[in-house]
N, C-alpha and C. Protein backbone atom coordinates (compact mmCIF):
# COMPACT_ATOMS: atom_id res chain seq x y z
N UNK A 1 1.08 16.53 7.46
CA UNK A 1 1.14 15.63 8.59
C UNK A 1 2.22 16.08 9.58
N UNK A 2 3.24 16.30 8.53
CA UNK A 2 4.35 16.82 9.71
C UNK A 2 4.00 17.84 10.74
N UNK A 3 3.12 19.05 10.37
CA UNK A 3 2.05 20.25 11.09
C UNK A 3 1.49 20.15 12.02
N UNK A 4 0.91 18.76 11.35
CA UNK A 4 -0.21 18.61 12.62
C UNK A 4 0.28 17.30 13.90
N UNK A 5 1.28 16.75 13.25
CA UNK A 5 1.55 15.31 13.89
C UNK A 5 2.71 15.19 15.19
N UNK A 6 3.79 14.91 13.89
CA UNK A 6 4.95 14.84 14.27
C UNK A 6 6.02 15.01 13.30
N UNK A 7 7.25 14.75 13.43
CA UNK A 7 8.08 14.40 12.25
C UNK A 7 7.98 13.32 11.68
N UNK A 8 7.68 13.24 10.05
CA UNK A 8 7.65 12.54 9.31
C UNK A 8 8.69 11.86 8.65
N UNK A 9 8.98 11.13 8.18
CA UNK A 9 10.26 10.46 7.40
C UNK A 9 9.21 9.48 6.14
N UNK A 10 9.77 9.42 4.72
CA UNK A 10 9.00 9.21 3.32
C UNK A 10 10.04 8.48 2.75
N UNK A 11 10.04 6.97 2.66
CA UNK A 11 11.09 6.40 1.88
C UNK A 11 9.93 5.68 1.08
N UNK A 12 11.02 6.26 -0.50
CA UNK A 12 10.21 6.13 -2.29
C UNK A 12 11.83 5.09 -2.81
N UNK A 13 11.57 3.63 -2.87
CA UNK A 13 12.02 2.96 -3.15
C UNK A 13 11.75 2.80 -4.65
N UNK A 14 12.57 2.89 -5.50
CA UNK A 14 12.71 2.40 -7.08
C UNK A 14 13.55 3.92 -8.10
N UNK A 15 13.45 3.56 -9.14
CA UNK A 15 14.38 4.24 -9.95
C UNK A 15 13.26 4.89 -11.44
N UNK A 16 11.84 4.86 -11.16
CA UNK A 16 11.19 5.10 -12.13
C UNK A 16 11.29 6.37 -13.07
N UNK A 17 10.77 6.96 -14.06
CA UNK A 17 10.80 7.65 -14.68
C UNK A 17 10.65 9.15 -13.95
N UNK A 18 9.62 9.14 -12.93
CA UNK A 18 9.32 10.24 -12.29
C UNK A 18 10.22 10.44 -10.78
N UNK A 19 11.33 9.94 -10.87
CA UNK A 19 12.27 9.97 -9.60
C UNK A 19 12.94 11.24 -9.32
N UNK A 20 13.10 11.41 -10.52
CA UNK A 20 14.15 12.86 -10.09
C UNK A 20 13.48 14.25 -9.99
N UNK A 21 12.25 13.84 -10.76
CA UNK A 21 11.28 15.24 -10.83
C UNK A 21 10.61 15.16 -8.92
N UNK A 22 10.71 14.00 -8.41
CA UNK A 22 9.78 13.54 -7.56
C UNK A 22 11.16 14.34 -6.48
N UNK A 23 12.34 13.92 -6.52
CA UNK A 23 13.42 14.64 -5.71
C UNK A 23 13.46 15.98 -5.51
N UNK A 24 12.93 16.78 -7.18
CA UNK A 24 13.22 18.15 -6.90
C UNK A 24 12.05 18.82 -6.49
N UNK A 25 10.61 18.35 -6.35
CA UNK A 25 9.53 18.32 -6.05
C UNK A 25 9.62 18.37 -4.21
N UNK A 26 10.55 17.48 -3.54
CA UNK A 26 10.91 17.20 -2.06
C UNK A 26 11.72 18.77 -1.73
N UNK A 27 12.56 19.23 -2.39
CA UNK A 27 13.87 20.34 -2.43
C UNK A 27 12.78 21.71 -2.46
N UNK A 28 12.15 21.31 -3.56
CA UNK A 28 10.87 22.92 -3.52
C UNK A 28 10.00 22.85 -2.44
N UNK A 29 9.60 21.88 -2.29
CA UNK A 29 8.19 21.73 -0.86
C UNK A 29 9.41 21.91 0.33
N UNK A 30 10.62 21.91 0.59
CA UNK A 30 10.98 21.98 1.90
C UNK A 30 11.42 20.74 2.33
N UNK A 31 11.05 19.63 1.69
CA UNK A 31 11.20 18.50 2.73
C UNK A 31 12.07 17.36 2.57
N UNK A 32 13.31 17.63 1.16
CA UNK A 32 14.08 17.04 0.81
C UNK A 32 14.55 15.79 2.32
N UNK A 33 14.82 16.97 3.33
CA UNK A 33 15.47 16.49 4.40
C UNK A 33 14.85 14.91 5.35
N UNK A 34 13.65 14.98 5.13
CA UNK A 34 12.77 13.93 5.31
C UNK A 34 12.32 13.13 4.58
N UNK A 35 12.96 12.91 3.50
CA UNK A 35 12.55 12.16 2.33
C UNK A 35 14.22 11.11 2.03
N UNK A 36 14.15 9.74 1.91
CA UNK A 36 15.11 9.22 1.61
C UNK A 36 14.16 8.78 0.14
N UNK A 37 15.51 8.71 -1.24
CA UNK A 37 15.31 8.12 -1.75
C UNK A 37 16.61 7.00 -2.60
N UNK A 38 16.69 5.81 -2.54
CA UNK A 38 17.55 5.28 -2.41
C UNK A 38 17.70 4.66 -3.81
N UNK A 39 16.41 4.84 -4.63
CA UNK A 39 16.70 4.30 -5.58
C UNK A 39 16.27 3.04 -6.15
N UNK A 40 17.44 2.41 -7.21
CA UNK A 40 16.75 0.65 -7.58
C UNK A 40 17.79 0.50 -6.17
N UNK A 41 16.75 -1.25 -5.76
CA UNK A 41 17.77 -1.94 -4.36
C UNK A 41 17.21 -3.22 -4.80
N UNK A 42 18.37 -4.15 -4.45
CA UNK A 42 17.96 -5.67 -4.82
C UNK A 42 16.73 -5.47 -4.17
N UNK A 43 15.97 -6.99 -4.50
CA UNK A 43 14.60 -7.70 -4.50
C UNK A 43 14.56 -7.91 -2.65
N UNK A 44 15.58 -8.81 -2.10
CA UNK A 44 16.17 -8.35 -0.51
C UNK A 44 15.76 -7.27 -0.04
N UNK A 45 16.40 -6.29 -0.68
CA UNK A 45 16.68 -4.91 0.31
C UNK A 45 15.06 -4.37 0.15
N UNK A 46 14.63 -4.94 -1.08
CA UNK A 46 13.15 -4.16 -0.59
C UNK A 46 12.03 -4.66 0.22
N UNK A 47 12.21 -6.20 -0.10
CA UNK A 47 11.46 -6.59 0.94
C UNK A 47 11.87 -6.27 2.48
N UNK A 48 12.77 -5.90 2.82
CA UNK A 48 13.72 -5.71 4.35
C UNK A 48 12.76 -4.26 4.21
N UNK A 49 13.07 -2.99 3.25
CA UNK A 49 12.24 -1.92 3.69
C UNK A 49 10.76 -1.79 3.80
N UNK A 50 10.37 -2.60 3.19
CA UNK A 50 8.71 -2.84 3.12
C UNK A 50 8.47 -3.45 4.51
N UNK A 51 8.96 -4.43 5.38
CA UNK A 51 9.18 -5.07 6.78
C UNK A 51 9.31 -3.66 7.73
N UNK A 52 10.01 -3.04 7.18
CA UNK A 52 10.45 -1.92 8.73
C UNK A 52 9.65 -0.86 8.26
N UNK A 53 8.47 -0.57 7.56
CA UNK A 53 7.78 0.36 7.99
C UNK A 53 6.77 0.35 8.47
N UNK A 54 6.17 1.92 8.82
CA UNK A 54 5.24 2.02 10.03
C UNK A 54 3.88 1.97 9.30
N UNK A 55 3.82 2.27 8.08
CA UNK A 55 2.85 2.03 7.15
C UNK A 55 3.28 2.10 5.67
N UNK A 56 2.95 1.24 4.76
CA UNK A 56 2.62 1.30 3.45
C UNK A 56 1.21 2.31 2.96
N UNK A 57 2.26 3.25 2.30
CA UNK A 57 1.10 4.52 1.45
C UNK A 57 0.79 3.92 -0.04
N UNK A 58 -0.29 3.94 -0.53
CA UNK A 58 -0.20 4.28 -1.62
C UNK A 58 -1.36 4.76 -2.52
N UNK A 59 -0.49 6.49 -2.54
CA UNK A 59 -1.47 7.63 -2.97
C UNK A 59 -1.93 7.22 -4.77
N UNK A 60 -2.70 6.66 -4.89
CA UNK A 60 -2.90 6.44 -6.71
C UNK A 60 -3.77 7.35 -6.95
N UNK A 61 -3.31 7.90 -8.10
CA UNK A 61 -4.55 8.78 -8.56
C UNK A 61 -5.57 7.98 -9.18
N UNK A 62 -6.74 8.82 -9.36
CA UNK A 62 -8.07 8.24 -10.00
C UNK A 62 -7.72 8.06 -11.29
N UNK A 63 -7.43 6.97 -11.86
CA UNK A 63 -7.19 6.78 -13.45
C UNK A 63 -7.43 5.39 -13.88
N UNK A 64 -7.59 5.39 -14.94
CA UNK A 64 -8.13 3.89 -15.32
C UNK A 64 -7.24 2.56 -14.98
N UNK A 65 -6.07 2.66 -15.38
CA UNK A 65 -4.80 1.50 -14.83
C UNK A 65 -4.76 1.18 -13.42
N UNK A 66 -5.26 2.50 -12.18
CA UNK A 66 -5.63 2.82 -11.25
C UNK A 66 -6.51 2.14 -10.63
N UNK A 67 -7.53 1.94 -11.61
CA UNK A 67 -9.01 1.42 -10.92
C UNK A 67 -8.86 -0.19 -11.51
N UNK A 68 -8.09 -0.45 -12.13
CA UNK A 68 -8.25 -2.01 -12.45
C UNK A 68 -6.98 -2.50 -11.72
N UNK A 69 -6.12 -2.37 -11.74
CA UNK A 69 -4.86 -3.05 -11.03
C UNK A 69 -4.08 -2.83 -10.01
N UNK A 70 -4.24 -3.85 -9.22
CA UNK A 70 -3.84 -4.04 -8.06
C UNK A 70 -2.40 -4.75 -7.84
N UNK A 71 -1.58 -3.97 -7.01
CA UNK A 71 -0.05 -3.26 -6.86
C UNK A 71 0.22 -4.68 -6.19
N UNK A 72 1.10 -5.12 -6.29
CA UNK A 72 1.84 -6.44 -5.49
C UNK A 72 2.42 -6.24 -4.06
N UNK A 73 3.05 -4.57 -4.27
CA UNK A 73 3.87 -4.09 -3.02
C UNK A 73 3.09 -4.06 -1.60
N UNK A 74 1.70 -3.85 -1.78
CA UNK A 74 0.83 -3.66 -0.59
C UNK A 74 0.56 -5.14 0.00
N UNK A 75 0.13 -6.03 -1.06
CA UNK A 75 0.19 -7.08 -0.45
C UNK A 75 1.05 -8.07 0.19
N UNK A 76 2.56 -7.39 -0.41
CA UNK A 76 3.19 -7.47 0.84
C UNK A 76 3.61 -7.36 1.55
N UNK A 77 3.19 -6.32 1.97
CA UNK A 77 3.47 -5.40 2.90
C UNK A 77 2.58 -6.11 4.49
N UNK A 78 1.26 -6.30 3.47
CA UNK A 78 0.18 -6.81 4.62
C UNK A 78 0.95 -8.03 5.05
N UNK A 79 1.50 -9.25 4.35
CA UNK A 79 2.33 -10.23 4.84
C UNK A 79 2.83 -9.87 5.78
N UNK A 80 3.89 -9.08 6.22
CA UNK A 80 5.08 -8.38 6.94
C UNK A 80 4.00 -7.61 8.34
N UNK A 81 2.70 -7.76 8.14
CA UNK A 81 2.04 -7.14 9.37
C UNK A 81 2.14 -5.78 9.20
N UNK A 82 2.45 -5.35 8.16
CA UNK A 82 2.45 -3.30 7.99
C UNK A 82 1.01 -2.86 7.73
N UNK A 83 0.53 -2.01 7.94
CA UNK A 83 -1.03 -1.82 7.84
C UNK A 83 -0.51 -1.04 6.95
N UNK A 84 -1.79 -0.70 5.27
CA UNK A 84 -1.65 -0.30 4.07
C UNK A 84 -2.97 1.01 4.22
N UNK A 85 -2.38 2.19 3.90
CA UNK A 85 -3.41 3.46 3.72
C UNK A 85 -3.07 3.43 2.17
N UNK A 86 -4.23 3.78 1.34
CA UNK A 86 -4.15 3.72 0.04
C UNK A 86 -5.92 4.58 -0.47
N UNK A 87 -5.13 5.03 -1.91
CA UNK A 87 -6.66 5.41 -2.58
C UNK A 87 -7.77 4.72 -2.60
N UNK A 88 -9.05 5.08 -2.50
CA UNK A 88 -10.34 4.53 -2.27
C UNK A 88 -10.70 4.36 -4.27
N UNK A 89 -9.89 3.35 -4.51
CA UNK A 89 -10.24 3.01 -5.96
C UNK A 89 -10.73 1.25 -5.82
N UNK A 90 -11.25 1.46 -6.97
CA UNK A 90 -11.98 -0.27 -6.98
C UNK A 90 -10.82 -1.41 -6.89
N UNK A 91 -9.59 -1.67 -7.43
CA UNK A 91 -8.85 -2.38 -7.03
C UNK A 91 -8.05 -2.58 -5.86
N UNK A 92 -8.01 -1.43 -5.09
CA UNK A 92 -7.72 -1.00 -3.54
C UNK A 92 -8.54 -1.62 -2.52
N UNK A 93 -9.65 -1.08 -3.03
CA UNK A 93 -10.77 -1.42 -1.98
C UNK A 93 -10.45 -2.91 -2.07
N UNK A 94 -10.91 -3.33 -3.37
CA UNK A 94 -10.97 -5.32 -3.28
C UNK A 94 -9.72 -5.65 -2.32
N UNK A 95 -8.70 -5.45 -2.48
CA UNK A 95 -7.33 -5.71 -2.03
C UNK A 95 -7.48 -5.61 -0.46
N UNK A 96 -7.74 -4.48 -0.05
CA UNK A 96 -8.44 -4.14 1.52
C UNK A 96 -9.61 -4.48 1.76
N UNK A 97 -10.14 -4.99 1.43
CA UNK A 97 -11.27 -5.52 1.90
C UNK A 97 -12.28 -4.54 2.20
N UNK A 98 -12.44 -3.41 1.41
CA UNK A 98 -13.87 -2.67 1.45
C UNK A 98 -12.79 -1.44 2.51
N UNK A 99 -12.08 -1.54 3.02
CA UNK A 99 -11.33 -0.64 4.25
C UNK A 99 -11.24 -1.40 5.36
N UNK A 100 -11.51 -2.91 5.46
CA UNK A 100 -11.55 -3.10 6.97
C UNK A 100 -10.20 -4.06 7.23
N UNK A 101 -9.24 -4.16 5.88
CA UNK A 101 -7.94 -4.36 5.87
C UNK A 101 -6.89 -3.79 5.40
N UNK A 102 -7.34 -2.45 5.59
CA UNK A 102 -6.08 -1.17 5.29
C UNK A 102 -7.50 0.09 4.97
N UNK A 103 -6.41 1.26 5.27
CA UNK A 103 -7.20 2.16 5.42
C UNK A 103 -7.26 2.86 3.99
N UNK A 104 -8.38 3.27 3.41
CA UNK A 104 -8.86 3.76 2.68
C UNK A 104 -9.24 5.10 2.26
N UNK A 105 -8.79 6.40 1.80
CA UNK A 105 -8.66 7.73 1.13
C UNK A 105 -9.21 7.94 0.09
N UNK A 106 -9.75 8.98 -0.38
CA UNK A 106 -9.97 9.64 -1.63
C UNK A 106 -8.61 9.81 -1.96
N UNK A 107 -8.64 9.60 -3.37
CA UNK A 107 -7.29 9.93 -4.25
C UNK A 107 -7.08 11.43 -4.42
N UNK A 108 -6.00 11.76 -4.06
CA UNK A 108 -5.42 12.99 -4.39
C UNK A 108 -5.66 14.20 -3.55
N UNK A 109 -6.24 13.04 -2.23
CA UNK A 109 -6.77 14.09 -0.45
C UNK A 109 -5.60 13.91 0.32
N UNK A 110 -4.44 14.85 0.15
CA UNK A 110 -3.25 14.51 1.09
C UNK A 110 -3.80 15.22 2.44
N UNK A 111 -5.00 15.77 2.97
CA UNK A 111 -5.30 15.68 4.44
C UNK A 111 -6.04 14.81 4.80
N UNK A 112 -6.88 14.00 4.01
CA UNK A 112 -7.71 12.73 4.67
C UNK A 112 -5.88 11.57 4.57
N UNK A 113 -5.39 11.58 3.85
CA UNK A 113 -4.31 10.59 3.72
C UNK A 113 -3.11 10.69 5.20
N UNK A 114 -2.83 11.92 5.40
CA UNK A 114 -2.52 12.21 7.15
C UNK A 114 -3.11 11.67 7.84
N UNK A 115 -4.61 12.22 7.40
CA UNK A 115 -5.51 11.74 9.28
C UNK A 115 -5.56 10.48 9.28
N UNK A 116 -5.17 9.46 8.08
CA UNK A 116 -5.46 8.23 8.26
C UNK A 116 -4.06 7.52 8.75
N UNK A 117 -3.08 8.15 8.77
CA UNK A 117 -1.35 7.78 9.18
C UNK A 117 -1.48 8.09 10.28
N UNK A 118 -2.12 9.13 11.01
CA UNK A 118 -1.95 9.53 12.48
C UNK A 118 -2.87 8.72 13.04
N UNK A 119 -3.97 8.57 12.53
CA UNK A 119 -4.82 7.41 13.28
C UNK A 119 -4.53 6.47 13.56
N UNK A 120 -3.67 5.78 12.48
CA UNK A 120 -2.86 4.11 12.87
C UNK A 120 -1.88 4.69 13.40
N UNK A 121 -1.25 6.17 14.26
CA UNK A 121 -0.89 5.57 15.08
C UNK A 121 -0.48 5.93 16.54
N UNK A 122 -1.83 6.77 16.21
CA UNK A 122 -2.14 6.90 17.66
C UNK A 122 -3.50 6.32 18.01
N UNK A 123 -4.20 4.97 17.12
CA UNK A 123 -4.49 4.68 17.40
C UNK A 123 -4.61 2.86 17.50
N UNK A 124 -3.74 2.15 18.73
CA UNK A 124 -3.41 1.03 18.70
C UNK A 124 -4.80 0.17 18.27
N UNK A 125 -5.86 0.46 18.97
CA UNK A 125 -6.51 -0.81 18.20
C UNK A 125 -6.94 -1.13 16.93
N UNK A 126 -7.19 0.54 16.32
CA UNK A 126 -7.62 0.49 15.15
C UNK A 126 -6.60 -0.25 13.68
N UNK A 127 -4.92 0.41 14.49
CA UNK A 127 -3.87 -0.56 13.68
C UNK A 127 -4.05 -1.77 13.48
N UNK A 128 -4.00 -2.52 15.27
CA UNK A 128 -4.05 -4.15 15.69
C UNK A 128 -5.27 -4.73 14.24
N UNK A 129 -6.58 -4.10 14.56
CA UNK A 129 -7.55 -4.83 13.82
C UNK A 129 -7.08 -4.61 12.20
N UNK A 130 -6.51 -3.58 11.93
CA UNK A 130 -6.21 -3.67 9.95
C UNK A 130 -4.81 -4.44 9.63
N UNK A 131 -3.92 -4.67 10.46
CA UNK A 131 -3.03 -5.49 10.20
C UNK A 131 -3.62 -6.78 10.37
N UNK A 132 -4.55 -7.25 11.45
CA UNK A 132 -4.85 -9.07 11.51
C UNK A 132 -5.55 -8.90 10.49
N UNK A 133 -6.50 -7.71 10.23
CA UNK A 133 -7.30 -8.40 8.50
C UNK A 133 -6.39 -8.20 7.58
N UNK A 134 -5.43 -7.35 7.20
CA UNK A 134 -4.62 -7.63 6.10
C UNK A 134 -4.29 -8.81 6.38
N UNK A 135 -3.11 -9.32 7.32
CA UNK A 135 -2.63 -10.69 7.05
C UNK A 135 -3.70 -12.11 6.48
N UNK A 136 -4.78 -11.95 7.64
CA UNK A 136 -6.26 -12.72 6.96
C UNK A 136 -6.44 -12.53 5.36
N UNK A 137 -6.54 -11.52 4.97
CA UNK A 137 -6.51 -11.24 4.01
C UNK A 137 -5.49 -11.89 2.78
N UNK A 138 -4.38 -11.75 3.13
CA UNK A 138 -3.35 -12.23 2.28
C UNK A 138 -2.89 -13.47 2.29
N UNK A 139 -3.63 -14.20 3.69
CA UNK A 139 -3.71 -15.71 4.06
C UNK A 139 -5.02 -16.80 3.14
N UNK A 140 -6.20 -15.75 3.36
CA UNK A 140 -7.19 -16.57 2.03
C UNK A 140 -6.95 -16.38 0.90
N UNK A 141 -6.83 -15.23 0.42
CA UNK A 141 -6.96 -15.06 -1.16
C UNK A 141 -5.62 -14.14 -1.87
N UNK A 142 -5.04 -13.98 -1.26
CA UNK A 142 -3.33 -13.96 -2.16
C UNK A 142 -1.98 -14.54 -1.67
N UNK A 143 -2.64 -15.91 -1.31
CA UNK A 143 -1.49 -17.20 -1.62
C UNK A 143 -1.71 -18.00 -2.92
N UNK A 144 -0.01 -18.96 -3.27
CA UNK A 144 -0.52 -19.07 -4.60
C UNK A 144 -1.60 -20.34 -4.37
N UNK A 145 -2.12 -20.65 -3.69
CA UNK A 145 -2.29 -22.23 -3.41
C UNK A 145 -4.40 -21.33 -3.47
N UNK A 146 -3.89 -20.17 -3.17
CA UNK A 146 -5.62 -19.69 -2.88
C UNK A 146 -6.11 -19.20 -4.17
N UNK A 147 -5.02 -18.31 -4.79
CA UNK A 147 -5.23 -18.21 -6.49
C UNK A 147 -4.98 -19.25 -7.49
N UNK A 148 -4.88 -20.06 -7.40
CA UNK A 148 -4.72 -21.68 -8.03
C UNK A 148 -6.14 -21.76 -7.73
N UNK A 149 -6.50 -22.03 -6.65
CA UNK A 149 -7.79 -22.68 -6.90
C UNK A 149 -8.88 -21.62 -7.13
N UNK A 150 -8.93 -20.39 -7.01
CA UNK A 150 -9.76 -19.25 -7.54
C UNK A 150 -9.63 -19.63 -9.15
N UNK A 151 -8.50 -19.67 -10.04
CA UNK A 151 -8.53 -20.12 -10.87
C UNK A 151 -9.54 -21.16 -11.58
N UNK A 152 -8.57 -22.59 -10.89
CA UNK A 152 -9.51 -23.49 -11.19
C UNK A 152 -11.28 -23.46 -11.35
N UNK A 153 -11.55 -23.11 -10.24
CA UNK A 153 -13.25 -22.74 -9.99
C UNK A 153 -13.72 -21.91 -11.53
N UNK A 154 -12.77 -20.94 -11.66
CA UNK A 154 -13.23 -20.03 -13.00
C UNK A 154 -13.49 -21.35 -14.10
N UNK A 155 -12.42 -21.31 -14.47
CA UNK A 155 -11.78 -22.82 -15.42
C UNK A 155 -13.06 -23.76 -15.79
N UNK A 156 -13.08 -24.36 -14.50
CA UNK A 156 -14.28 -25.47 -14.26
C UNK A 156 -15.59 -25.02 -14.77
N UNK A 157 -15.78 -23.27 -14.29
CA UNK A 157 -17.23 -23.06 -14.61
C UNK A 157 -17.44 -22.89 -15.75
N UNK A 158 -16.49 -22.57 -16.76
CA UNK A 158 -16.59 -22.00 -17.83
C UNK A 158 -16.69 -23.46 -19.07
N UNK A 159 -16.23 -24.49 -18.21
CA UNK A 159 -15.59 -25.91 -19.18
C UNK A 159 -14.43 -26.18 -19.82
N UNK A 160 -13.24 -25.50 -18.87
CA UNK A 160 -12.17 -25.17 -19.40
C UNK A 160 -11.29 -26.75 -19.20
N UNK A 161 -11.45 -27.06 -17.85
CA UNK A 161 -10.64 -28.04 -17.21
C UNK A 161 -11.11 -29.51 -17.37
N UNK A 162 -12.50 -29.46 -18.36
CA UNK A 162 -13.18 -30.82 -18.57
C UNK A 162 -12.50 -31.73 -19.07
């Protein structure tokens, strides 16, 4: 992206197992210099960095944990009005709404995953429309008041709540 775009900047918030391999991975590719990584940060400080970016990535590979579960961080990200580029896996998609509330990639295509960062943002309307459906999105069906009653409905059908 940086090649074809502009200058890039990559902030990897947390302290996971693959952090330091992921640092010296930045140092060999060249790009240490554009890469912040800050580490664990209170519950605050991450929601504050999830708010100030220009997009939420998230590259998942194709794997089974992958295709069933869906990440908390994107959704709120969409809260905060950040438009979400992410792998084209079945829990992604549901989360985005098929692609028409965050943009959608093949896993493990870091040039379709560019063209979709440069598009949101050089291209204003296409952003405008995936941020109002994320927020839409995170306004019907991931509040708790919207999963409470997704619940219930299950509950009810099954004869749980009789």
């Amino acid at each position: 992206m940086r090649d074809r775009d502009r200058a890039v900047r990559v902030l990897l918030v947390g302290d996971g197992e693959d952090r330091d391999d992921l640092i010296a991975l930045a140092d060999r590719l060249g790009i240490a210099d554009t890469c912040v990584f800050p580490g664990r940060v209170e519950p605050a400080d991450a929601l504050r960095a999830q708010a100030a970016l220009d997009a939420m990535v998230v590259p998942r590979l194709d794997t089974g944990v992958a295709r069933l579960v869906t990440p908390l961080k994107p959704v709120e990200a969409m809260a905060y009005g950040v438009p979400v580029v992410a792998s084209d896996l079945p829990a992604l998609r549901e989360l985005l709404a098929d692609g028409r509330a965050g943009s959608l990639v093949p896993p493990a295509d870091p040039a379709a995953l560019a063209a979709a960062l440069i598009r949101l943002r050089k291209d204003d309307t296409h952003r405008e429309a995936q941020v109002a459906e994320g927020l839409e999105e995170v306004r019907r069906f991931r509040t708790w008041p919207s999963v409470v009653a997704t619940y219930r409905q299950v509950y009810s059908r099954i004869g749980a709540l009789d």
